[in-house]
Structures are given as structure tokens and as C-alpha cells.
PDB file of N, CA and C in Angstrom:
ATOM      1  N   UNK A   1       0.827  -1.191   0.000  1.00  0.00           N
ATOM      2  CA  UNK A   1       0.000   0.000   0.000  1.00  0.00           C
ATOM      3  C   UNK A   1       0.874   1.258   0.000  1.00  0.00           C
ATOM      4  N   UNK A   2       1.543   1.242   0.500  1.00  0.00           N
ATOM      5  CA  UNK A   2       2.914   2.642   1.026  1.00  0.00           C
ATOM      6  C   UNK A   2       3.653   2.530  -0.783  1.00  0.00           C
ATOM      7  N   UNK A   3       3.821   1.688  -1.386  1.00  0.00           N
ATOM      8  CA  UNK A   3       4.223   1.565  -2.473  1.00  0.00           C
ATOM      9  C   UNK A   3       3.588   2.468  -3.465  1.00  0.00           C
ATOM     10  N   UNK A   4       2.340   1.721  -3.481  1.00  0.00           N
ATOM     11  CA  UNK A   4       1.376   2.940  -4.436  1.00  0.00           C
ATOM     12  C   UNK A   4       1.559   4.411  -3.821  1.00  0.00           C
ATOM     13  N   UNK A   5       1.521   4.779  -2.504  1.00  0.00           N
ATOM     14  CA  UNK A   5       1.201   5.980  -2.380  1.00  0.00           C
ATOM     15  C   UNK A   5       2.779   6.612  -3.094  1.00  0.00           C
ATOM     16  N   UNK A   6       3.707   5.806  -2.707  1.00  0.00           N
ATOM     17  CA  UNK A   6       4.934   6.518  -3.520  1.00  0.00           C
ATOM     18  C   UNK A   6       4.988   6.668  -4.718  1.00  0.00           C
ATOM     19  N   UNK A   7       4.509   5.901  -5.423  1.00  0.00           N
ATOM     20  CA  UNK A   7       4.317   5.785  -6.980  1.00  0.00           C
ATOM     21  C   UNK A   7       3.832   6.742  -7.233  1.00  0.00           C
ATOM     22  N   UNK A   8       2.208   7.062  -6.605  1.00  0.00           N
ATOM     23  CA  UNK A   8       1.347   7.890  -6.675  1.00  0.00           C
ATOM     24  C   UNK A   8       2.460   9.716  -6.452  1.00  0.00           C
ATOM     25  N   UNK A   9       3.155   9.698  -5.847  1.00  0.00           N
ATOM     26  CA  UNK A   9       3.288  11.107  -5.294  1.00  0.00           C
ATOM     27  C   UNK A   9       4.406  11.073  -6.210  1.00  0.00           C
ATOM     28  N   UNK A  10       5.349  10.239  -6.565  1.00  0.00           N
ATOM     29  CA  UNK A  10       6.288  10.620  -7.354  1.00  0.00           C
ATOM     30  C   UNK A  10       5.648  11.047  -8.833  1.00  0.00           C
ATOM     31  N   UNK A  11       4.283  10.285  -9.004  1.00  0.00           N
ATOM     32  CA  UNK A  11       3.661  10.722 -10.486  1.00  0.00           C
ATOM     33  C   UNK A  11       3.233  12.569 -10.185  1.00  0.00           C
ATOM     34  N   UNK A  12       2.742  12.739  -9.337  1.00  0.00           N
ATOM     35  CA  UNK A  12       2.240  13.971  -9.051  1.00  0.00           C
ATOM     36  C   UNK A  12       3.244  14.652  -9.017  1.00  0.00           C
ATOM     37  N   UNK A  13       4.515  15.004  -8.664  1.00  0.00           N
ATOM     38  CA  UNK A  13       5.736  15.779  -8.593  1.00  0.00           C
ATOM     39  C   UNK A  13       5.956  15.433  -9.747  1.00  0.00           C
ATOM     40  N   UNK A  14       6.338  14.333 -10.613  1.00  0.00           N
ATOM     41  CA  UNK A  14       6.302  14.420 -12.236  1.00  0.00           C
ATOM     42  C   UNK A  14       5.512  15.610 -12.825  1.00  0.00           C
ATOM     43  N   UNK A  15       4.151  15.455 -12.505  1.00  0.00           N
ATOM     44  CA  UNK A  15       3.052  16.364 -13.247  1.00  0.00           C
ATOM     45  C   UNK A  15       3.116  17.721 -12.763  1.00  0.00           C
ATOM     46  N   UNK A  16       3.717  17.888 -11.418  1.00  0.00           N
ATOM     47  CA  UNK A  16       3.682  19.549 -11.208  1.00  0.00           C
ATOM     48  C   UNK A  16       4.711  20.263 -11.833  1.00  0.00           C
ATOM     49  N   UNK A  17       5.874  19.853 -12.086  1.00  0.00           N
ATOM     50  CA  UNK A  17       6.940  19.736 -12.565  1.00  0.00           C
ATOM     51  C   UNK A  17       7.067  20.178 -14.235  1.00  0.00           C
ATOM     52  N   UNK A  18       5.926  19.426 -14.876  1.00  0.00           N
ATOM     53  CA  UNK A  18       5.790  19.872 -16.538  1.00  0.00           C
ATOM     54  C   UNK A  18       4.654  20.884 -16.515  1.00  0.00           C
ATOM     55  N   UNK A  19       3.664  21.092 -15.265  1.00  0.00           N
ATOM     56  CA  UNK A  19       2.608  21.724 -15.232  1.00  0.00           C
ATOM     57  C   UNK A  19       2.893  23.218 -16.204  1.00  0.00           C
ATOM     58  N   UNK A  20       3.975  23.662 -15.768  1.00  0.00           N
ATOM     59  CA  UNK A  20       4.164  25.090 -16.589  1.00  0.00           C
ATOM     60  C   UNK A  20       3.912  25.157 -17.956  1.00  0.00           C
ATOM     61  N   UNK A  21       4.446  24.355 -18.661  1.00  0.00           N
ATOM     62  CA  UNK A  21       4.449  24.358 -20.090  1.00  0.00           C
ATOM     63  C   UNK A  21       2.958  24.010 -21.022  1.00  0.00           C
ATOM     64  N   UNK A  22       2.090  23.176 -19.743  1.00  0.00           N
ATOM     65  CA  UNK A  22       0.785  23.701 -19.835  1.00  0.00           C
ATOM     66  C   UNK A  22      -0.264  25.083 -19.811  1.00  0.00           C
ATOM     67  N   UNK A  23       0.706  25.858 -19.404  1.00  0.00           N
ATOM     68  CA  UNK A  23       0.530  27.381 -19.382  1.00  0.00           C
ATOM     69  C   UNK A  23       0.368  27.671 -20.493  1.00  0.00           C
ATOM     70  N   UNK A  24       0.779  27.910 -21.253  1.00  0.00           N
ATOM     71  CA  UNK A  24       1.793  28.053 -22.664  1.00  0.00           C
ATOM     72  C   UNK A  24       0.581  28.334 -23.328  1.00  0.00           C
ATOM     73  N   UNK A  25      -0.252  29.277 -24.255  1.00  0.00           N
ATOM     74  CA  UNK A  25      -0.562  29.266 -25.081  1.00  0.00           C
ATOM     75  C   UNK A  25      -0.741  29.052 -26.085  1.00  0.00           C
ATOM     76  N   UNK A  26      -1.406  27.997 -27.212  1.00  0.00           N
ATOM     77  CA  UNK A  26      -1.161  27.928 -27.907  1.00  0.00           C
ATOM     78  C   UNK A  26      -1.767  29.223 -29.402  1.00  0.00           C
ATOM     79  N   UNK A  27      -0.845  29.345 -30.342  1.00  0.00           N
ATOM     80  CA  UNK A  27      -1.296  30.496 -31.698  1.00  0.00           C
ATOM     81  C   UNK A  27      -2.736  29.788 -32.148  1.00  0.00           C
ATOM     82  N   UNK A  28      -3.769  30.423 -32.494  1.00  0.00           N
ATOM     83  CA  UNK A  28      -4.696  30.202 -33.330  1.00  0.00           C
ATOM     84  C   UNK A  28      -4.333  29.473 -34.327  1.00  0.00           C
ATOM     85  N   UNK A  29      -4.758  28.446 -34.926  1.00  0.00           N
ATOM     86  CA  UNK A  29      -4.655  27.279 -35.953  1.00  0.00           C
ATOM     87  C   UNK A  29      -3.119  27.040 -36.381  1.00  0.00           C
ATOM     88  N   UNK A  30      -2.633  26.587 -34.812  1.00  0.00           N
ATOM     89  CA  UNK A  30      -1.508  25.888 -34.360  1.00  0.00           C
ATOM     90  C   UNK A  30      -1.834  24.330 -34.424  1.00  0.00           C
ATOM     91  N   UNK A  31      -0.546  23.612 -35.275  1.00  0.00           N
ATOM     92  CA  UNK A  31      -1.130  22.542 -35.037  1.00  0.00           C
ATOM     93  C   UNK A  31      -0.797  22.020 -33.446  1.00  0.00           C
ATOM     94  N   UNK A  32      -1.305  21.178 -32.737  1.00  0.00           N
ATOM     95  CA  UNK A  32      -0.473  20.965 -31.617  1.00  0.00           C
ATOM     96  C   UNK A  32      -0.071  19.159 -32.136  1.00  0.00           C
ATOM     97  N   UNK A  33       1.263  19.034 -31.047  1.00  0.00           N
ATOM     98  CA  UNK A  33       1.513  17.757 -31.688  1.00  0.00           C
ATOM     99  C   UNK A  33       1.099  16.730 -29.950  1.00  0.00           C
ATOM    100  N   UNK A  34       0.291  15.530 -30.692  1.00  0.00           N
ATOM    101  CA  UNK A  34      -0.051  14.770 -29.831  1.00  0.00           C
ATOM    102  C   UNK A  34       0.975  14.377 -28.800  1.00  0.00           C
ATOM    103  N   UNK A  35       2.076  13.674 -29.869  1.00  0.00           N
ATOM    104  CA  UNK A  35       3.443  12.691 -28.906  1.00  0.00           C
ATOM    105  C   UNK A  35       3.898  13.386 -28.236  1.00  0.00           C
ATOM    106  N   UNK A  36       4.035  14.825 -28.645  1.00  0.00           N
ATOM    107  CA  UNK A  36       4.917  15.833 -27.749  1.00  0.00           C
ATOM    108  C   UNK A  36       4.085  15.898 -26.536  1.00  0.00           C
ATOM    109  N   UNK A  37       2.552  16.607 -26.379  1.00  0.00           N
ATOM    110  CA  UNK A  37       1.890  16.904 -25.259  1.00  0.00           C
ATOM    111  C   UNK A  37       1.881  15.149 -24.658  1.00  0.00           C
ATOM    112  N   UNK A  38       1.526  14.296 -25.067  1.00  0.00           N
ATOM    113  CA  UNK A  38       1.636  12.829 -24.378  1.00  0.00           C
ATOM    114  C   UNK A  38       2.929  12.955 -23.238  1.00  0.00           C
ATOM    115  N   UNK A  39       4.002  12.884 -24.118  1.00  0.00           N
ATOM    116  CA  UNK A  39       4.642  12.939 -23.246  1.00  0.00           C
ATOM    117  C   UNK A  39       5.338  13.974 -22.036  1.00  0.00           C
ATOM    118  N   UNK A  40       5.091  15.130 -22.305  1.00  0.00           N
ATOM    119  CA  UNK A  40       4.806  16.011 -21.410  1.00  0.00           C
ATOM    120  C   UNK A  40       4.120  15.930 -20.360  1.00  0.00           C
ATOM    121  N   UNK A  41       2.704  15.390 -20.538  1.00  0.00           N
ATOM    122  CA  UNK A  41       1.753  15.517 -19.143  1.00  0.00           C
ATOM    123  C   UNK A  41       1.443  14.151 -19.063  1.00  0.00           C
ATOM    124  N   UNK A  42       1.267  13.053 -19.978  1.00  0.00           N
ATOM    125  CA  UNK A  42       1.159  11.276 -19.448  1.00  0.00           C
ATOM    126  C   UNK A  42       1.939  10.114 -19.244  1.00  0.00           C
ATOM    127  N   UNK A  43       3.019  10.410 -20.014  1.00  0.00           N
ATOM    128  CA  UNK A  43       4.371   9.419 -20.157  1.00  0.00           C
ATOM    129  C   UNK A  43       4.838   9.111 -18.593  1.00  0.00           C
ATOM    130  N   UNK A  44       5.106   9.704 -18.218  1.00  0.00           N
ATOM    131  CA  UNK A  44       5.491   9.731 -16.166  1.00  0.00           C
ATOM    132  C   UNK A  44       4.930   8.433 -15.793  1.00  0.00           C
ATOM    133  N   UNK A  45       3.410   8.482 -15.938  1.00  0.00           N
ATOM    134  CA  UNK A  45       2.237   7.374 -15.279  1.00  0.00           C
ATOM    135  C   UNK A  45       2.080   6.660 -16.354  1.00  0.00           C
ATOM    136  N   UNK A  46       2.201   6.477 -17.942  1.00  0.00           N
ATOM    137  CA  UNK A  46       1.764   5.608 -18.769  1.00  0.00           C
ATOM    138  C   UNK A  46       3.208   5.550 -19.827  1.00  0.00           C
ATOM    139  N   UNK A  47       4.081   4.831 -19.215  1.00  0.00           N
ATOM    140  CA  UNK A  47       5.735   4.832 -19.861  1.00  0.00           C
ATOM    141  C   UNK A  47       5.043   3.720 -21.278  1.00  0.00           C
ATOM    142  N   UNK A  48       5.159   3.934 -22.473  1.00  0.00           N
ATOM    143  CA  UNK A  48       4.990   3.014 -23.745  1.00  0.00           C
ATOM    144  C   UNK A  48       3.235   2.669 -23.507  1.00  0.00           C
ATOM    145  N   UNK A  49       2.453   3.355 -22.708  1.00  0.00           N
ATOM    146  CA  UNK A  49       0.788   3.220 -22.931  1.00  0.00           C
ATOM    147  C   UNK A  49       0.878   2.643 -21.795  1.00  0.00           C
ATOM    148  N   UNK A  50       1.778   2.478 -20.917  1.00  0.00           N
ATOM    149  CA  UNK A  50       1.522   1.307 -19.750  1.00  0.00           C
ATOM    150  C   UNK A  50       0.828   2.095 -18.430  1.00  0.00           C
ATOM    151  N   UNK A  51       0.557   1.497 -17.672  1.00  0.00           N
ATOM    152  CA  UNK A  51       0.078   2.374 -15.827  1.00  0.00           C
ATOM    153  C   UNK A  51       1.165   2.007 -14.932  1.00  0.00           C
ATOM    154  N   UNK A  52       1.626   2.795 -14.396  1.00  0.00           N
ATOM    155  CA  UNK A  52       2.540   2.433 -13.319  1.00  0.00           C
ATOM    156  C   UNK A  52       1.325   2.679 -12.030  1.00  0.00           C
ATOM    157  N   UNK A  53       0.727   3.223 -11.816  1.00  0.00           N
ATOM    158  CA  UNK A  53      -0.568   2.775 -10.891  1.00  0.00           C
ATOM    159  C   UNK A  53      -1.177   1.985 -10.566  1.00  0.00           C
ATOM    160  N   UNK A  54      -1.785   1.545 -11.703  1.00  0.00           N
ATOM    161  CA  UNK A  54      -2.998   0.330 -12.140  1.00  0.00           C
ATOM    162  C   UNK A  54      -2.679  -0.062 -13.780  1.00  0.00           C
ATOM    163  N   UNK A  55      -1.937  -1.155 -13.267  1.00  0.00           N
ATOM    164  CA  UNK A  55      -1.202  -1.979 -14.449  1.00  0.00           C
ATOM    165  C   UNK A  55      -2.498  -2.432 -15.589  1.00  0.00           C
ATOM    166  N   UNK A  56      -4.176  -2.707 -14.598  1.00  0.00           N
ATOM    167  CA  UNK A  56      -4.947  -3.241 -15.513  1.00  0.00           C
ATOM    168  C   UNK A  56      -5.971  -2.124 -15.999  1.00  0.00           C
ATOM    169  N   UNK A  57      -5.256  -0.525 -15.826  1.00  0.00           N
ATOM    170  CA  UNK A  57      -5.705   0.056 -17.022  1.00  0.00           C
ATOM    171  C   UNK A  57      -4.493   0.859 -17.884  1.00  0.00           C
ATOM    172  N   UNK A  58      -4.224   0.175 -18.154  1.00  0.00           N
ATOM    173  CA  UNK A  58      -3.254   0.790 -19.360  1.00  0.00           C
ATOM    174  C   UNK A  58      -4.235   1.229 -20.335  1.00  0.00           C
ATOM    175  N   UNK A  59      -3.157   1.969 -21.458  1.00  0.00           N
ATOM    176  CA  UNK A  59      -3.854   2.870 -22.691  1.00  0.00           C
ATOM    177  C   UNK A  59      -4.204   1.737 -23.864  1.00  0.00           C
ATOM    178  N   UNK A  60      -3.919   0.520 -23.812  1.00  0.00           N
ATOM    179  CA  UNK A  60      -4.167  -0.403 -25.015  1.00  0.00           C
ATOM    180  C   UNK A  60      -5.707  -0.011 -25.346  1.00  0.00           C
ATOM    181  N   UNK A  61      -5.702  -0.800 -26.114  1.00  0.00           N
ATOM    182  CA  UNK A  61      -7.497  -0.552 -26.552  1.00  0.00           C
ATOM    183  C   UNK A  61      -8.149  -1.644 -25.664  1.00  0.00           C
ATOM    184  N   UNK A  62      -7.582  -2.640 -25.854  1.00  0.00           N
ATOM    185  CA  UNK A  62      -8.085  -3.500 -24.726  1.00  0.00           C
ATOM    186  C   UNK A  62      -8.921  -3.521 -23.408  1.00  0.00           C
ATOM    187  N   UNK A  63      -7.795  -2.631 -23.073  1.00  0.00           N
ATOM    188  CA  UNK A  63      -7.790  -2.306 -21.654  1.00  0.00           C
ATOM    189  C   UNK A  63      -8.481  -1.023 -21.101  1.00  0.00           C
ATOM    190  N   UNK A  64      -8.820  -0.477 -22.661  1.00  0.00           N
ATOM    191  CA  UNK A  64      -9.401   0.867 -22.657  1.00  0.00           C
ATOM    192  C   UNK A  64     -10.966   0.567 -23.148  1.00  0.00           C
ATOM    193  N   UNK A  65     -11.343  -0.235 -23.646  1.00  0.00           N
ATOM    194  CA  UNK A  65     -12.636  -0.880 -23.770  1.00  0.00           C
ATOM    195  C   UNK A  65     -13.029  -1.379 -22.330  1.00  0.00           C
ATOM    196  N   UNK A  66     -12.289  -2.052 -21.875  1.00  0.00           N
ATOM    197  CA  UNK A  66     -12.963  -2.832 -20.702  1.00  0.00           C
ATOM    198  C   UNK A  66     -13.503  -1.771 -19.775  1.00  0.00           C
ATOM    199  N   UNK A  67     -13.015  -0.106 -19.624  1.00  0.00           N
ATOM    200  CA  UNK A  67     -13.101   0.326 -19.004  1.00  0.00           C
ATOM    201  C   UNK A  67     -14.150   1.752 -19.116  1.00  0.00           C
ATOM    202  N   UNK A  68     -14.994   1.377 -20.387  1.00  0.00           N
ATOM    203  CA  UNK A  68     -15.889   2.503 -21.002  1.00  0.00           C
ATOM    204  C   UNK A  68     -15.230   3.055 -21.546  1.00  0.00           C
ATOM    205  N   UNK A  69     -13.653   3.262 -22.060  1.00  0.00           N
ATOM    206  CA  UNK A  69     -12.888   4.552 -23.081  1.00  0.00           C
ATOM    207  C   UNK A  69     -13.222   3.902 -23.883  1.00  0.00           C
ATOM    208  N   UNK A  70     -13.678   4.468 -24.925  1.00  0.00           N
ATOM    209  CA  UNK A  70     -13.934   3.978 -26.528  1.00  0.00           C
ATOM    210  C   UNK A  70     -13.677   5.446 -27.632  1.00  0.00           C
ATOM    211  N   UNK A  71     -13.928   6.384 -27.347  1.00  0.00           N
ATOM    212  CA  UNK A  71     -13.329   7.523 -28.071  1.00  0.00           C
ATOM    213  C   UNK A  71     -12.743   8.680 -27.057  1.00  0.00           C
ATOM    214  N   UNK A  72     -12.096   9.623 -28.649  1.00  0.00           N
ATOM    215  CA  UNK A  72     -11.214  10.703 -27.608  1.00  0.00           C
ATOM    216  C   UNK A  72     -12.461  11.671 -26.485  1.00  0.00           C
ATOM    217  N   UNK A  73     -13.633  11.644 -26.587  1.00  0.00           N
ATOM    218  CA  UNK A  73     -14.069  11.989 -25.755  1.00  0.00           C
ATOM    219  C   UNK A  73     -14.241  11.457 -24.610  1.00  0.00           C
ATOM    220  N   UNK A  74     -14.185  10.011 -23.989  1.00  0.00           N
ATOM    221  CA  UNK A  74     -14.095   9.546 -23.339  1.00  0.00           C
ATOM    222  C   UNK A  74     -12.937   9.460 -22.569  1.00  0.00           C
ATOM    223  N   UNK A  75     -11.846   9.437 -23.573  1.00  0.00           N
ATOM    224  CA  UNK A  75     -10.586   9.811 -22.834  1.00  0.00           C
ATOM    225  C   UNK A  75     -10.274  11.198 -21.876  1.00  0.00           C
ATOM    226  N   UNK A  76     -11.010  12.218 -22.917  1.00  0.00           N
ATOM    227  CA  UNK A  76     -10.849  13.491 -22.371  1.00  0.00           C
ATOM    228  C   UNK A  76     -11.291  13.854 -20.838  1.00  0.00           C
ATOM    229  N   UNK A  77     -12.925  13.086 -21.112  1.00  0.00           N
ATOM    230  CA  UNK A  77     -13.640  12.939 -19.732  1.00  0.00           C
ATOM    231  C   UNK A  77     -12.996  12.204 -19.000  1.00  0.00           C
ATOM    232  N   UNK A  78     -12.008  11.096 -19.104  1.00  0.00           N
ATOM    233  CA  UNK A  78     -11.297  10.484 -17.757  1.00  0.00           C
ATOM    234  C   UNK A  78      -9.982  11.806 -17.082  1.00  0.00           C
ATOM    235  N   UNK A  79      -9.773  12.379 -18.687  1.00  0.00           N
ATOM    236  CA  UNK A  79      -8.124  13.183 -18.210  1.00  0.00           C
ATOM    237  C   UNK A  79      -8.728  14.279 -16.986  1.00  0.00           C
ATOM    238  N   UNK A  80     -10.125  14.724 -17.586  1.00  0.00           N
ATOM    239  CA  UNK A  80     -10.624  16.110 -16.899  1.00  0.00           C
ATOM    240  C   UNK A  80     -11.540  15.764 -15.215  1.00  0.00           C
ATOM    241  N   UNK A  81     -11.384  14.211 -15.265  1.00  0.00           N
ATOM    242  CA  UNK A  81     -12.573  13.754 -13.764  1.00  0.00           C
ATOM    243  C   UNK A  81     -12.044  12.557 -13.455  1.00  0.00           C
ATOM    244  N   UNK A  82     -10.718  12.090 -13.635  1.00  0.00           N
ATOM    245  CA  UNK A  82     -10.017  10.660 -13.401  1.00  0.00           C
ATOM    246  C   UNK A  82     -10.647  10.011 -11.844  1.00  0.00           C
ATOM    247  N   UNK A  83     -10.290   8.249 -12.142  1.00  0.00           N
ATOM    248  CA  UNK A  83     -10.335   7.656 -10.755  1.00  0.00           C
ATOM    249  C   UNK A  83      -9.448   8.036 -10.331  1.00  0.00           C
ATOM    250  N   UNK A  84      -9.197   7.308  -9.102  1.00  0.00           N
ATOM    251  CA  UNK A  84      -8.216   6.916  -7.627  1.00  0.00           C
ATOM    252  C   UNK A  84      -6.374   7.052  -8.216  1.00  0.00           C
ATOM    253  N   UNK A  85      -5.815   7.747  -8.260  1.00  0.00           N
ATOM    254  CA  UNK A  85      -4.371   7.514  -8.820  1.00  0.00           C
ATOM    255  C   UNK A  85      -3.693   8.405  -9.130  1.00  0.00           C
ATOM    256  N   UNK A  86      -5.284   9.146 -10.379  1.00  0.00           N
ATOM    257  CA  UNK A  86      -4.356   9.787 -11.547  1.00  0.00           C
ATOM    258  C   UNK A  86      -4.816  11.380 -11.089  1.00  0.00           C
ATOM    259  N   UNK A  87      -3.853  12.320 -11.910  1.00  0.00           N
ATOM    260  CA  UNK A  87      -3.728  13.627 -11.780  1.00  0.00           C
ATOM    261  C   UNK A  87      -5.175  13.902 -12.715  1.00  0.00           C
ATOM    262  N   UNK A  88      -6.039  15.187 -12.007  1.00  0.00           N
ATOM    263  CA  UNK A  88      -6.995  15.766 -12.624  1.00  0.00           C
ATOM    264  C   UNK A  88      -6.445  16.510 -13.387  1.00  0.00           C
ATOM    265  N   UNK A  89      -6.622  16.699 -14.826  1.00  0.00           N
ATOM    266  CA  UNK A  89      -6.091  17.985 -16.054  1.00  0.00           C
ATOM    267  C   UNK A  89      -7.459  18.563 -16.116  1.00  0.00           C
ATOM    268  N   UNK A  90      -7.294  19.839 -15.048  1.00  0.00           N
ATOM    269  CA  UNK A  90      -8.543  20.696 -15.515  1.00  0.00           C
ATOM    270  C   UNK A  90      -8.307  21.904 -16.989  1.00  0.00           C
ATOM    271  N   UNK A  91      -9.027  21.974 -17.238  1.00  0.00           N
ATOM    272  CA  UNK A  91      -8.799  22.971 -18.844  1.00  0.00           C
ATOM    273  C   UNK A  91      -7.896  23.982 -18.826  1.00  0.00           C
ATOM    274  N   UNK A  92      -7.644  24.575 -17.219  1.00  0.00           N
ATOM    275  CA  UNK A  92      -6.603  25.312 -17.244  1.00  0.00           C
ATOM    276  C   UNK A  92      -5.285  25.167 -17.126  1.00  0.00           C
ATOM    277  N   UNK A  93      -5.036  23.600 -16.969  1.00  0.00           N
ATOM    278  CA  UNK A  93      -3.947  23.055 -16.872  1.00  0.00           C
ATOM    279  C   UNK A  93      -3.748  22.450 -18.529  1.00  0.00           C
ATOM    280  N   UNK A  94      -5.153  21.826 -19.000  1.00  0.00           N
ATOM    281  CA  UNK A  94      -4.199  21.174 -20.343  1.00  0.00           C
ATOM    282  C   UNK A  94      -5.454  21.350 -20.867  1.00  0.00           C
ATOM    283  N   UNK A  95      -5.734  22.812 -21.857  1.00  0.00           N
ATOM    284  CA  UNK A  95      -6.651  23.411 -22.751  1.00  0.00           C
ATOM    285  C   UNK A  95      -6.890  21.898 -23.668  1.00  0.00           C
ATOM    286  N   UNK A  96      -8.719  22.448 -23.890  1.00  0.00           N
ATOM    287  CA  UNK A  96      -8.851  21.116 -24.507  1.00  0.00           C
ATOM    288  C   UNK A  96      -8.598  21.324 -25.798  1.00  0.00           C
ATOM    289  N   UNK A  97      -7.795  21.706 -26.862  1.00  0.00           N
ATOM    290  CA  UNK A  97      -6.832  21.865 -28.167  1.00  0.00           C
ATOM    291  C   UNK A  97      -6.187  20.269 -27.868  1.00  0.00           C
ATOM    292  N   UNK A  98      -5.246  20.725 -26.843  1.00  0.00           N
ATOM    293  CA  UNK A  98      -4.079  19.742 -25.697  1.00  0.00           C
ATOM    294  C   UNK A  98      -4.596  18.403 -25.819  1.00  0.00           C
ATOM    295  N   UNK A  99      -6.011  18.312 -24.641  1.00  0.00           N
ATOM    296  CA  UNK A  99      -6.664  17.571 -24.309  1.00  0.00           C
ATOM    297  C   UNK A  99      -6.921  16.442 -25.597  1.00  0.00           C
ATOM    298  N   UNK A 100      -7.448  16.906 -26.446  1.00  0.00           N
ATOM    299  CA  UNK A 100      -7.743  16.563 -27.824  1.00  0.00           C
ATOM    300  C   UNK A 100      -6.550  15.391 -28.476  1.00  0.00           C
ATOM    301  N   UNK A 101      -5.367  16.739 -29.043  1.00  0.00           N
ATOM    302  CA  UNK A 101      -4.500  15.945 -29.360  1.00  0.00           C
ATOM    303  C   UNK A 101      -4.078  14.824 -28.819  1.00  0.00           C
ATOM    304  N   UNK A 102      -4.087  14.831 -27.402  1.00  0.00           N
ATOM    305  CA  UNK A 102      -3.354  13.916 -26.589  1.00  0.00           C
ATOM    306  C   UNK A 102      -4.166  12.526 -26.376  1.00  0.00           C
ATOM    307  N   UNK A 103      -5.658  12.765 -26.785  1.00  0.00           N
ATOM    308  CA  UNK A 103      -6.469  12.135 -26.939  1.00  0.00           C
ATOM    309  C   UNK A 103      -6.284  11.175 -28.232  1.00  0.00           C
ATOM    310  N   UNK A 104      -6.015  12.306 -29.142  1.00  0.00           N
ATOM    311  CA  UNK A 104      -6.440  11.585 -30.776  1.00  0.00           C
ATOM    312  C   UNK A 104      -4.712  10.449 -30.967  1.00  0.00           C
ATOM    313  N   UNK A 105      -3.653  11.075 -30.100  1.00  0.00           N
ATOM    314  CA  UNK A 105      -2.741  10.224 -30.398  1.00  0.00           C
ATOM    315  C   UNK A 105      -2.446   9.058 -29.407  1.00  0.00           C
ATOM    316  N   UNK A 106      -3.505   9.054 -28.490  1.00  0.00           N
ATOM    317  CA  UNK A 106      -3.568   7.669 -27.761  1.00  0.00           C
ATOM    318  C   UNK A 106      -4.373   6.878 -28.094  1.00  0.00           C
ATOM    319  N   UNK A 107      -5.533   7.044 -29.143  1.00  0.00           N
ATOM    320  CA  UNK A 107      -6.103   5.935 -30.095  1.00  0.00           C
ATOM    321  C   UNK A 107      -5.407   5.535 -30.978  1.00  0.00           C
ATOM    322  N   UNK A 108      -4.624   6.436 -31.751  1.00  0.00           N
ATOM    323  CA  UNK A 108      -4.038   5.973 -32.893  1.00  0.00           C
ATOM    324  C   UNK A 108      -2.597   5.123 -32.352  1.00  0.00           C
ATOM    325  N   UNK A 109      -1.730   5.383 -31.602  1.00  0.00           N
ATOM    326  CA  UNK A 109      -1.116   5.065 -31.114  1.00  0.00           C
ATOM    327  C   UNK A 109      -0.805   3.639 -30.017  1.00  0.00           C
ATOM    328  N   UNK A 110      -2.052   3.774 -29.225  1.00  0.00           N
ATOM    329  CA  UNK A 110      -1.867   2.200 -28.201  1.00  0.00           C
ATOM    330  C   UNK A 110      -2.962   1.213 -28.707  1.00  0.00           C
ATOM    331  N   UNK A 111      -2.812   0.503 -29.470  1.00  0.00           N
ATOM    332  CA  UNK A 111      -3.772  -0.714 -29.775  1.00  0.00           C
ATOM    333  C   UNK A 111      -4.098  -1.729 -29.300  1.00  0.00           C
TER     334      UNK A 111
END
């Protein structure tokens, strides 16, 4: 149990840590790039799509079906109201442009 909570707090000092660059504005019909924001604000807790939290929800599709994610909106709604573990990305932390991309390149990406 003391394990997770370390896991857990070292992910959160990960995420406060890149939080700034979530600041960042993006230009009007900027593209944003998925892999880049992925790994910026999810890579920490999901190293290659994986959970260092909760191993049985990783980003696969698999594992993302079993769990009601089936599109990037669903994803978005876990990033913006997550379970037990994970960091909340409220809109002012990762604008949904962000949200989106980071969305559209974890379908295309973890199968």
C-alpha cells in the first residue's frame, strides 16, 4: 500500500513539474503535436501506454474498452474527472486543443 502511495506522489511531482508548459498558449490554428503533449503531461504514469498505478488500465485498446474509453471523448472525460491515482487535467492546466491531441494520439497510437 505505502508503495502505491509513492508511486502515486512521485507521479504527481512528475506532473507539477511539466505543469508550466501547460501554461503556454497555444497560436490560433496551431497545429499541436499529440506525442509531444503525451509525453509532457502522461508518459510519467503511462511509460509506452503502460500504468505504473494500475497496471490493468493501461492505454491499449483493450484495456481501454474494458473500461468505457472507446473515443477521444471519453478519454478526455477520464483526463478532466479521473479515478483513484491519476492527476486531474482541468482545462486550465491542459486546454482542450491539448486535451484533444493527446487524446487523438492515444487511439491511434496504443492498440
Amino acid at each position: 500500500m505505502m508503495k502505491k502511495g509513492l508511486i502515486a506522489s512521485i507521479c504527481m511531482l512528475a506532473v507539477c513539474s511539466f505543469a508550466t508548459a501547460g501554461f503556454a498558449d497555444t497560436k490560433k490554428g496551431e497545429k499541436i503535436d499529440g506525442a509531444k503533449e503525451f509525453k509532457e503531461h502522461c508518459a510519467v504514469c503511462h511509460p509506452g501506454g503502460g500504468n505504473i498505478v494500475n497496471p490493468k488500465k493501461t492505454l491499449s485498446k483493450k484495456d481501454r474498452e474494458a473500461n468505457g474509453i472507446k473515443t477521444a471523448k471519453d478519454l478526455i472525460k477520464n483526463m478532466r474527472n479521473p479515478g483513484p491515482g491519476m492527476n486531474k487535467f482541468d482545462e486550465k492546466t491542459l486546454p482542450e486543443k491539448e486535451a484533444k491531441a493527446i487524446a487523438e494520439y492515444i487511439l491511434k497510437t496504443f492498440k
